[in-house]
N, C-alpha and C. Protein backbone atom coordinates (compact mmCIF):
# COMPACT_ATOMS: atom_id res chain seq x y z
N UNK A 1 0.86 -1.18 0.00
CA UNK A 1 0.00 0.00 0.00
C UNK A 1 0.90 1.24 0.00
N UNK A 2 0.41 2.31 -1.18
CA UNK A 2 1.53 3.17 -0.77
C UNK A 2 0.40 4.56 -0.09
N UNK A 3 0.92 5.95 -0.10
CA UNK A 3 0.33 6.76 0.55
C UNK A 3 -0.48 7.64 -0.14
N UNK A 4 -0.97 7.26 -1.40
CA UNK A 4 -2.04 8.02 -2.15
C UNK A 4 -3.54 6.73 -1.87
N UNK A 5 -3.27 5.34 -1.24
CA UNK A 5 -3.77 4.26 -1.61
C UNK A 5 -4.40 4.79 0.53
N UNK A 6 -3.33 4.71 1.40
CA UNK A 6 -3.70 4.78 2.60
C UNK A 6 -4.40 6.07 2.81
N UNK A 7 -4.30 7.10 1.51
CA UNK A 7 -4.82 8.45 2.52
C UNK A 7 -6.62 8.32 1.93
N UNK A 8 -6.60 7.52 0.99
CA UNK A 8 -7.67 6.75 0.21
C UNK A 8 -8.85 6.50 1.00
N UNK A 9 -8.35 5.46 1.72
CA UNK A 9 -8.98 4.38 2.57
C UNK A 9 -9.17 5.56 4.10
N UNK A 10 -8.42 6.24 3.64
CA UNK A 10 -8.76 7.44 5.59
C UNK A 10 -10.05 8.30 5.37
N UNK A 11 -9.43 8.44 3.55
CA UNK A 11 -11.32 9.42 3.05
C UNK A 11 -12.46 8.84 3.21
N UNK A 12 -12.07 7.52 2.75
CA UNK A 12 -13.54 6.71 2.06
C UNK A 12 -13.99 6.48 3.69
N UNK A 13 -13.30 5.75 4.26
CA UNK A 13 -13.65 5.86 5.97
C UNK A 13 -14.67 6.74 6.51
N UNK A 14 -13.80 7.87 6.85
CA UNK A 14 -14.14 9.21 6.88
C UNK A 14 -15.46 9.99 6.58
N UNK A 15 -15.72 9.55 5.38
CA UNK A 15 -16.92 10.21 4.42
C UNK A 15 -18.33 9.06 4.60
N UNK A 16 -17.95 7.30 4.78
CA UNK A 16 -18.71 6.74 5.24
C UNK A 16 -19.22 6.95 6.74
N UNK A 17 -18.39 7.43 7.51
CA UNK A 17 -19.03 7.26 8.85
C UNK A 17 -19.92 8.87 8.97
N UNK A 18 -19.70 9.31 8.30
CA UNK A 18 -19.88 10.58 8.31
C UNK A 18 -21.21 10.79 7.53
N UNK A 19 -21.59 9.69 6.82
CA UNK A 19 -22.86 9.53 6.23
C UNK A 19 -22.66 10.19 4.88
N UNK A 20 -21.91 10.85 3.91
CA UNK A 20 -22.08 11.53 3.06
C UNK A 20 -21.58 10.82 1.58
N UNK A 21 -22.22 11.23 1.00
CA UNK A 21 -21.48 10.38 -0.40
C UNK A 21 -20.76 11.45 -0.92
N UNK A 22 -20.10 10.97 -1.76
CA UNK A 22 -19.19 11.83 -3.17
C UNK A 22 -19.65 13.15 -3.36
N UNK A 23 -21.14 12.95 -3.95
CA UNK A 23 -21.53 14.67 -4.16
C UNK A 23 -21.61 16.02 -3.28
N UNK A 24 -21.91 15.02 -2.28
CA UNK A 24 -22.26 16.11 -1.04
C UNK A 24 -21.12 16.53 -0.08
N UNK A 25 -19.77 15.59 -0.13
CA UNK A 25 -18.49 15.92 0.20
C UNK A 25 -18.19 17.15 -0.21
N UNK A 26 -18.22 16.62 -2.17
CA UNK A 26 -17.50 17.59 -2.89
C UNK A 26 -18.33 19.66 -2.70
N UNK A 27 -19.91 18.80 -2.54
CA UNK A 27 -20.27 20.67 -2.15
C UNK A 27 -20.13 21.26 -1.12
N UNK A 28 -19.91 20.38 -0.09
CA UNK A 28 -19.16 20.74 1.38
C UNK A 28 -18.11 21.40 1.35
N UNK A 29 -17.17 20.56 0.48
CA UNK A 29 -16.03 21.11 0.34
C UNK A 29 -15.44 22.05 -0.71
N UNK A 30 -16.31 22.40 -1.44
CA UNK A 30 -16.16 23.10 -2.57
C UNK A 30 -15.25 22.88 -3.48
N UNK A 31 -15.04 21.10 -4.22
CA UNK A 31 -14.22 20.66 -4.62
C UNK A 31 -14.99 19.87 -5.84
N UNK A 32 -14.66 19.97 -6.85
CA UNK A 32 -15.26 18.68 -7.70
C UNK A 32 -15.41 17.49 -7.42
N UNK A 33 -16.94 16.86 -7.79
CA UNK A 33 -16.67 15.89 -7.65
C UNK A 33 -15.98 14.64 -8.38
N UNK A 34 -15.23 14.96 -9.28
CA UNK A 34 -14.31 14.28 -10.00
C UNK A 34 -13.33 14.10 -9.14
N UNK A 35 -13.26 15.31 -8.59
CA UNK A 35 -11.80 14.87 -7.70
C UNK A 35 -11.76 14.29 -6.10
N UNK A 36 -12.79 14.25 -5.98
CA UNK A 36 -12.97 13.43 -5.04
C UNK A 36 -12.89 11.98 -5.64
N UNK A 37 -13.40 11.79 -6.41
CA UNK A 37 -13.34 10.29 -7.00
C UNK A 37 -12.30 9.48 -7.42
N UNK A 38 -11.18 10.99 -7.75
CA UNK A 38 -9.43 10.74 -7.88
C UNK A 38 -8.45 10.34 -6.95
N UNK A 39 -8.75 10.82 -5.75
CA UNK A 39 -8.91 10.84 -4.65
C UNK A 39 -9.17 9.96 -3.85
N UNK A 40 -10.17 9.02 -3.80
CA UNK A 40 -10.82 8.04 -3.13
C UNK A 40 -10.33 6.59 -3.99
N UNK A 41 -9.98 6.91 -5.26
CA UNK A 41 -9.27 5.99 -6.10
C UNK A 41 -8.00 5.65 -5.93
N UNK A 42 -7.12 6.42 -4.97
CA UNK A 42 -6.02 6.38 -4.76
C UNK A 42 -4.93 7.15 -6.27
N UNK A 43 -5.78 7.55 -7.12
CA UNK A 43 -4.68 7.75 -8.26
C UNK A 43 -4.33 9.60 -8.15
N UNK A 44 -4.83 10.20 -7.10
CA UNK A 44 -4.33 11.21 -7.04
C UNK A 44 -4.45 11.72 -5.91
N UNK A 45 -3.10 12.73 -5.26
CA UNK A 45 -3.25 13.01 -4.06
C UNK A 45 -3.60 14.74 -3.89
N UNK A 46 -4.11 15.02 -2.77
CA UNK A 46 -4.70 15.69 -2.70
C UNK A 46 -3.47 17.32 -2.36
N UNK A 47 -4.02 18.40 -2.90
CA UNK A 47 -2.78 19.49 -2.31
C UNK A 47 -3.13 20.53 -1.30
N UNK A 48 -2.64 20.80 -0.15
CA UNK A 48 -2.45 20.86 1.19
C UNK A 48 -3.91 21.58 1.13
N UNK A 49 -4.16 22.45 0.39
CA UNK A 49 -5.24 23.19 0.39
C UNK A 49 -6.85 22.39 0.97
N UNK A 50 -6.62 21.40 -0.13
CA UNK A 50 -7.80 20.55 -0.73
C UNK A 50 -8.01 19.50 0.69
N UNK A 51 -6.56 19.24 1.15
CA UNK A 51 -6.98 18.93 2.46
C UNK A 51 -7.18 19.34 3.81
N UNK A 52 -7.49 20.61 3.59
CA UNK A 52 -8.01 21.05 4.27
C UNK A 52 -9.05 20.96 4.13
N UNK A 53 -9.82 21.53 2.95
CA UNK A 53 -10.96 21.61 2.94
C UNK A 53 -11.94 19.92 3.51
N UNK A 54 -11.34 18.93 2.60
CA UNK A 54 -11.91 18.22 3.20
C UNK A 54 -11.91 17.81 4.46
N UNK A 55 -11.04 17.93 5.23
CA UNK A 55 -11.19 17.53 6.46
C UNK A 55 -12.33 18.50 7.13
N UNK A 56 -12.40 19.61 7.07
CA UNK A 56 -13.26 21.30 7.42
C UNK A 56 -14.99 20.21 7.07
N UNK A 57 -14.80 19.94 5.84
CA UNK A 57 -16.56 19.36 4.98
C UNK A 57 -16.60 17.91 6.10
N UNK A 58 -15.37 17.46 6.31
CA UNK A 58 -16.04 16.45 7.12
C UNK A 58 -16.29 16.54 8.43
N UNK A 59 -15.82 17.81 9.29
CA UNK A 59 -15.59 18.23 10.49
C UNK A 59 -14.86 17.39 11.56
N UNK A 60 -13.17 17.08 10.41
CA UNK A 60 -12.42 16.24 11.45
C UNK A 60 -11.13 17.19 11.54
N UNK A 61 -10.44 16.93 12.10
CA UNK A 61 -8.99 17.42 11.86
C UNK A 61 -8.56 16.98 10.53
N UNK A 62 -7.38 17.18 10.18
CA UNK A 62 -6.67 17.44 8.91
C UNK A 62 -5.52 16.29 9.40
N UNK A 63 -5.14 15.96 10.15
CA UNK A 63 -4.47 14.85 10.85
C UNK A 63 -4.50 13.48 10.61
N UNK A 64 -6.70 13.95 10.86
CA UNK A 64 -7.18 12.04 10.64
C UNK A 64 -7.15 12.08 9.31
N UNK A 65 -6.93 12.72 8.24
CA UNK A 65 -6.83 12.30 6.63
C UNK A 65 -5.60 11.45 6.61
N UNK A 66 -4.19 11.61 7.56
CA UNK A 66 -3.25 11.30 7.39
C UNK A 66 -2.62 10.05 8.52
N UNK A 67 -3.70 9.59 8.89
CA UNK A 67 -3.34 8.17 10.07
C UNK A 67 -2.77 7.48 9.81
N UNK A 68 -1.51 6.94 9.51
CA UNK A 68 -0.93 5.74 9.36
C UNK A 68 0.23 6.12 8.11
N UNK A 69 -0.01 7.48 8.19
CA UNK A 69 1.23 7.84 7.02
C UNK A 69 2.39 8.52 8.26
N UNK A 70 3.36 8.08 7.81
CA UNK A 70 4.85 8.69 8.52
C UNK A 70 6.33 8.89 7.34
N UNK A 71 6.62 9.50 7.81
CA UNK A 71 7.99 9.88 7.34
C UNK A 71 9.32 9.02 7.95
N UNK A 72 9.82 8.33 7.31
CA UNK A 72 10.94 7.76 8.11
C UNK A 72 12.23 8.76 7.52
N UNK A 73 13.02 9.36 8.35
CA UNK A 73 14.12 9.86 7.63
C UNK A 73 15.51 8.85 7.81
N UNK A 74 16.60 9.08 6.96
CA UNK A 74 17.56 8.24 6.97
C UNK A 74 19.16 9.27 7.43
N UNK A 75 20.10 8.50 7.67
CA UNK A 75 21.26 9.20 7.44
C UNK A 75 22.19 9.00 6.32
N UNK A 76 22.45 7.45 5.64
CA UNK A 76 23.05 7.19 4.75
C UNK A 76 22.25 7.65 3.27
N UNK A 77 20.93 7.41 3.48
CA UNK A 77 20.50 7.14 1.98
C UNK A 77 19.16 8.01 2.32
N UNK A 78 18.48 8.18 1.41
CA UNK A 78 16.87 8.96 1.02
C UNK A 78 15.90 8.20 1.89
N UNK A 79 15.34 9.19 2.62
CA UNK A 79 14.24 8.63 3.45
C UNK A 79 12.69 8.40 3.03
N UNK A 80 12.04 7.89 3.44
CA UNK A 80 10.72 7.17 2.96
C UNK A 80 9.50 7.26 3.26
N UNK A 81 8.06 6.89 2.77
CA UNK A 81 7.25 7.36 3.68
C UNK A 81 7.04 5.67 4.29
N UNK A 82 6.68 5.98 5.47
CA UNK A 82 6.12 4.64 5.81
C UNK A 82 4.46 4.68 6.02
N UNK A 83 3.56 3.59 5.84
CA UNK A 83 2.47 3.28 5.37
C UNK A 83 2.14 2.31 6.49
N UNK A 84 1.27 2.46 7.27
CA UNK A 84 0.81 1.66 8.57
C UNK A 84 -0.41 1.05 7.91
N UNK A 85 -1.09 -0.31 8.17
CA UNK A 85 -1.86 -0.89 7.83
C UNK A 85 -3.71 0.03 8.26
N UNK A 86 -4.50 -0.38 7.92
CA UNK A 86 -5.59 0.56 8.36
C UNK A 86 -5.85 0.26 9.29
N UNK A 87 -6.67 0.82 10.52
CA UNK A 87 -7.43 0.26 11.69
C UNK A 87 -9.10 0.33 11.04
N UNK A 88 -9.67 -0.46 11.53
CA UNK A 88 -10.70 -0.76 11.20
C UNK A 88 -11.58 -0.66 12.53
């Protein structure tokens, strides 16, 4: 799983418990709903802005979009993101 796939699964979460589908996200959030669907597909990630907004339309922090994503940094070589499994 990488971190366009985990921040995926934090929306779709998110937007299910929250009762709202796709359309009504996207007018919450004043975002297309195409791109929500890009989004929830894992094939595109969202830019800092956009997550805000959604987190604001879903009335969570901006945090819980990002649960299980981390940064590992390195000293020898390029550091990575690391990808925590989902909680359910």
């Amino acid at each position: 799983m990488d971190i366009a796939e985990r921040f995926a699964d934090n929306l779709v979460r998110q937007r299910q418990a929250a009762g709202l589908s796709q359309e009504e996200l996207a007018s919450r959030g004043d975002i297309h709903r195409t791109q929500i669907s890009l989004i929830e597909g894992g094939k595109r990630m969202p830019r800092l802005d956009t997550l805000v907004k959604l987190a604001g339309a879903l009335g969570i922090a901006p945090a819980t979009l990002l649960d299980g994503i981390s940064w590992e940094p390195t000293v020898t070589k390029h550091g990575r993101f690391k990808v925590s499994t989902p909680r359910d």
